[in-house]
Protein backbone atom coordinates (compact mmCIF):
# COMPACT_ATOMS: atom_id res chain seq x y z
CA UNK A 1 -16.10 32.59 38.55
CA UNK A 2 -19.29 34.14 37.14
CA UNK A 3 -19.50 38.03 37.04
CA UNK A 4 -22.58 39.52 36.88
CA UNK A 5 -22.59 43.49 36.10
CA UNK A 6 -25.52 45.80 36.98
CA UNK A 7 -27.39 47.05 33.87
CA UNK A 8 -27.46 50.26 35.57
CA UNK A 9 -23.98 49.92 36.18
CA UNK A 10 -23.22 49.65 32.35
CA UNK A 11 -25.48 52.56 31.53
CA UNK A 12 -23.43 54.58 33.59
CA UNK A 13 -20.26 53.22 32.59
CA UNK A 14 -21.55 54.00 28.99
CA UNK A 15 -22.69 57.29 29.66
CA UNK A 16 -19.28 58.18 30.99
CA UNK A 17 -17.78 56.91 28.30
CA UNK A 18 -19.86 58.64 25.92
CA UNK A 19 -18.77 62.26 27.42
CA UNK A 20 -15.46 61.54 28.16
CA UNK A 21 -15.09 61.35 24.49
CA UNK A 22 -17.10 64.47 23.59
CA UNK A 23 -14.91 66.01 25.62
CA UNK A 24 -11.31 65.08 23.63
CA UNK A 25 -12.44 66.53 20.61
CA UNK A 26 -9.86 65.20 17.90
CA UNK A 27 -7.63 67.61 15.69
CA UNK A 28 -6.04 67.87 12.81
CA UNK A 29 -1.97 66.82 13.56
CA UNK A 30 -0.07 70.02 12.46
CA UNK A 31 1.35 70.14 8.89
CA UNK A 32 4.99 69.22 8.71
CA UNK A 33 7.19 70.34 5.77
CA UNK A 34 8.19 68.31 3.66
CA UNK A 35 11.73 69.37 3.75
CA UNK A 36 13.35 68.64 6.68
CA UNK A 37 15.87 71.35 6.47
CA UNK A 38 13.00 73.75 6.00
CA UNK A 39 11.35 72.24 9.59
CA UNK A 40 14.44 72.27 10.85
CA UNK A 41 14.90 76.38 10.48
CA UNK A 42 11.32 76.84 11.09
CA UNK A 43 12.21 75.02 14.50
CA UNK A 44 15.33 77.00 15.14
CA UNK A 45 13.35 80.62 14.07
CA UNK A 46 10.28 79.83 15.95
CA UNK A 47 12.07 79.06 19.35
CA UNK A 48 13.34 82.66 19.35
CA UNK A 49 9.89 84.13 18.38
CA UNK A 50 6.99 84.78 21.22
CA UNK A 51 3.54 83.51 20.89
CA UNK A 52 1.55 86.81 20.52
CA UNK A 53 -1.87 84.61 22.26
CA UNK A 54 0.27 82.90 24.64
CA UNK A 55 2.93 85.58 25.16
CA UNK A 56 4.76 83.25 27.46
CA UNK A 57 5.01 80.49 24.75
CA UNK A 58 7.43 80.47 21.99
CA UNK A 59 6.34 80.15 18.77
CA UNK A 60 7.25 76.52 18.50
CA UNK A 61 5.96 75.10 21.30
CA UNK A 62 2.08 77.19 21.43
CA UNK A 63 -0.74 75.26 20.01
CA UNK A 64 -2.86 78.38 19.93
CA UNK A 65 -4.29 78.57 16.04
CA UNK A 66 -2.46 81.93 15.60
CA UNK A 67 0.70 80.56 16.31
CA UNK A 68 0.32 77.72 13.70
CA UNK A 69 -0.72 80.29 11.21
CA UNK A 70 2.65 81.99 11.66
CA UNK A 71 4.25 79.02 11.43
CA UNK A 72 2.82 78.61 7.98
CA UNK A 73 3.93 82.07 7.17
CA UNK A 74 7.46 81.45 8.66
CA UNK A 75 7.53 78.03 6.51
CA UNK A 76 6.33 79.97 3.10
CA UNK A 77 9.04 82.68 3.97
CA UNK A 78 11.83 79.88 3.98
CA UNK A 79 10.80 78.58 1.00
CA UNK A 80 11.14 81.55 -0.97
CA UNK A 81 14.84 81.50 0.30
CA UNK A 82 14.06 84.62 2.83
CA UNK A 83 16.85 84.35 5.98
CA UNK A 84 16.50 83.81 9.40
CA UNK A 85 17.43 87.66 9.53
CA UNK A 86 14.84 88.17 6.87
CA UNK A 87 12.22 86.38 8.73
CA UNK A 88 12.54 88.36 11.53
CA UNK A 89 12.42 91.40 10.31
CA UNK A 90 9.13 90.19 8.38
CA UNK A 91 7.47 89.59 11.66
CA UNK A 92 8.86 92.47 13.57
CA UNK A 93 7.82 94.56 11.10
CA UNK A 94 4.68 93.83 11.14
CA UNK A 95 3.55 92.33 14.90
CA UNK A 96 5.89 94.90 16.47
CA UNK A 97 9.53 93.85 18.63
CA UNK A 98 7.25 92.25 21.01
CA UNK A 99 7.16 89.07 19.16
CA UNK A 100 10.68 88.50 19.77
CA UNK A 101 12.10 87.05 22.74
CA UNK A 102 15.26 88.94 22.82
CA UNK A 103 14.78 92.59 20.96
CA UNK A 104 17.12 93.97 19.91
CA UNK A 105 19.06 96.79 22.11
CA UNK A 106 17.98 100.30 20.60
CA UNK A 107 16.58 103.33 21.99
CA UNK A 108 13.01 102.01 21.77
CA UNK A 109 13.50 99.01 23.80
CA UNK A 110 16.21 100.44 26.69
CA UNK A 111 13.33 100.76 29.07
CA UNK A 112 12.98 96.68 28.46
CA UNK A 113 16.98 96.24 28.79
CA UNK A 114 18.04 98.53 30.98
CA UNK A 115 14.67 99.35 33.38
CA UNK A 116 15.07 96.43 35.65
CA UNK A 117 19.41 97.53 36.66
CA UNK A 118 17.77 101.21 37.02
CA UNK A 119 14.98 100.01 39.41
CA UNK A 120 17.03 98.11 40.99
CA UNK A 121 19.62 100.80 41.78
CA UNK A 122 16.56 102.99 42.64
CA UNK A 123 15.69 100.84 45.03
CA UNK A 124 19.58 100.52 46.89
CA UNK A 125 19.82 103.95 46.86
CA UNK A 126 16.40 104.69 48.98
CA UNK A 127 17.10 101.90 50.69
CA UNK A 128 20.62 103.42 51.95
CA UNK A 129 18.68 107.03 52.48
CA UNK A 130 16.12 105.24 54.68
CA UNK A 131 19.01 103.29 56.71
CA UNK A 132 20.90 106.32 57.00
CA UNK A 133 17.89 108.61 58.51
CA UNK A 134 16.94 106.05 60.60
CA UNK A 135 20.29 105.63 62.59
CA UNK A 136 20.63 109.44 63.14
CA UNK A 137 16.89 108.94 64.56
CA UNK A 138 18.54 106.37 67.04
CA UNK A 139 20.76 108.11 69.79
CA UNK A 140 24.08 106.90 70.11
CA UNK A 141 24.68 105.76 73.55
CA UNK A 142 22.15 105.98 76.63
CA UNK A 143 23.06 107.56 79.74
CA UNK A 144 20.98 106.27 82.73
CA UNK A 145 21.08 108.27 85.47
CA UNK A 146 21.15 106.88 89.11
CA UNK A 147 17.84 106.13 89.94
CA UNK A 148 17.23 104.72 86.64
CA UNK A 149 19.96 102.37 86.95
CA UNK A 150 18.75 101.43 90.55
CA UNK A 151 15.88 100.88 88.88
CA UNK A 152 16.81 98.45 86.12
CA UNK A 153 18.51 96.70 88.96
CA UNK A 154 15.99 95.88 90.73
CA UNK A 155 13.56 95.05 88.11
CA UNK A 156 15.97 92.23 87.41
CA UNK A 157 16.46 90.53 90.71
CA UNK A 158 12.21 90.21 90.36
């Protein structure tokens, strides 16, 4: 069987080709520690921090170039035999308790802890008030009168 290709064909082909691969520029892979115990913590410390680009990314998993540059930081800090604790505070201290996942409970953050139970009781509570005005609106039972029940009667045997 003889296949015979368009030479227009492979230009296109090529020209496809040819920005398909400008489009996948290649990177660097990330640096990896030596130690493994050292990417091990790094692994366990950066799950529980946020990705300040991302913000819904932990720090392990973004790809963002800040987040490797912290990662750097968080690998120097466990070098120099700083602990997880220590860590922590280092970046806390300086990005602010929004690059942890879980802050800690103080005064500062009870609005993050404790604002969505409060809203939602907010919301039970008007909800109740609402319910409750509405039935008095409603009258209890409906008298007809005579001629109104004649009425209904005969409205129903149409």
């Amino acid at each position: 069987m003889n296949l015979r290709i368009n030479p227009l064909s492979q230009a296109l082909v090529g020209l496809m080709l040819l920005v398909l691969s400008c489009l996948a520029p290649a990177r660097e892979a990330a640096p990896r520690a030596e130690d493994p115990v050292v990417e091990a913590r790094l692994v366990a410390i950066a799950d529980e921090l946020r990705c300040l680009v991302c913000q819904n990314e932990s720090l392990a998993s973004s790809h963002a170039e800040l987040a490797e540059d912290l990662r750097r930081e968080v690998r120097g800090l466990i070098r120099e035999g700083k602990s997880d604790a220590e860590v922590k505070r280092f970046l806390v201290d300086r990005y602010g308790d929004f690059v942890l996942y879980r802050p800690e409970v103080k005064p500062l953050t009870w609005a993050l802890w404790f604002g969505p139970f409060a809203l939602l009781v907010l919301a039970l509570v008007v909800l109740g008030r609402y319910l409750r005005q509405r039935r008095a609106q409603v009258p209890r039972e409906t008298t007809l009168s005579e001629a109104d029940r004649a009425r209904a009667e005969q409205l129903l045997k149409d």
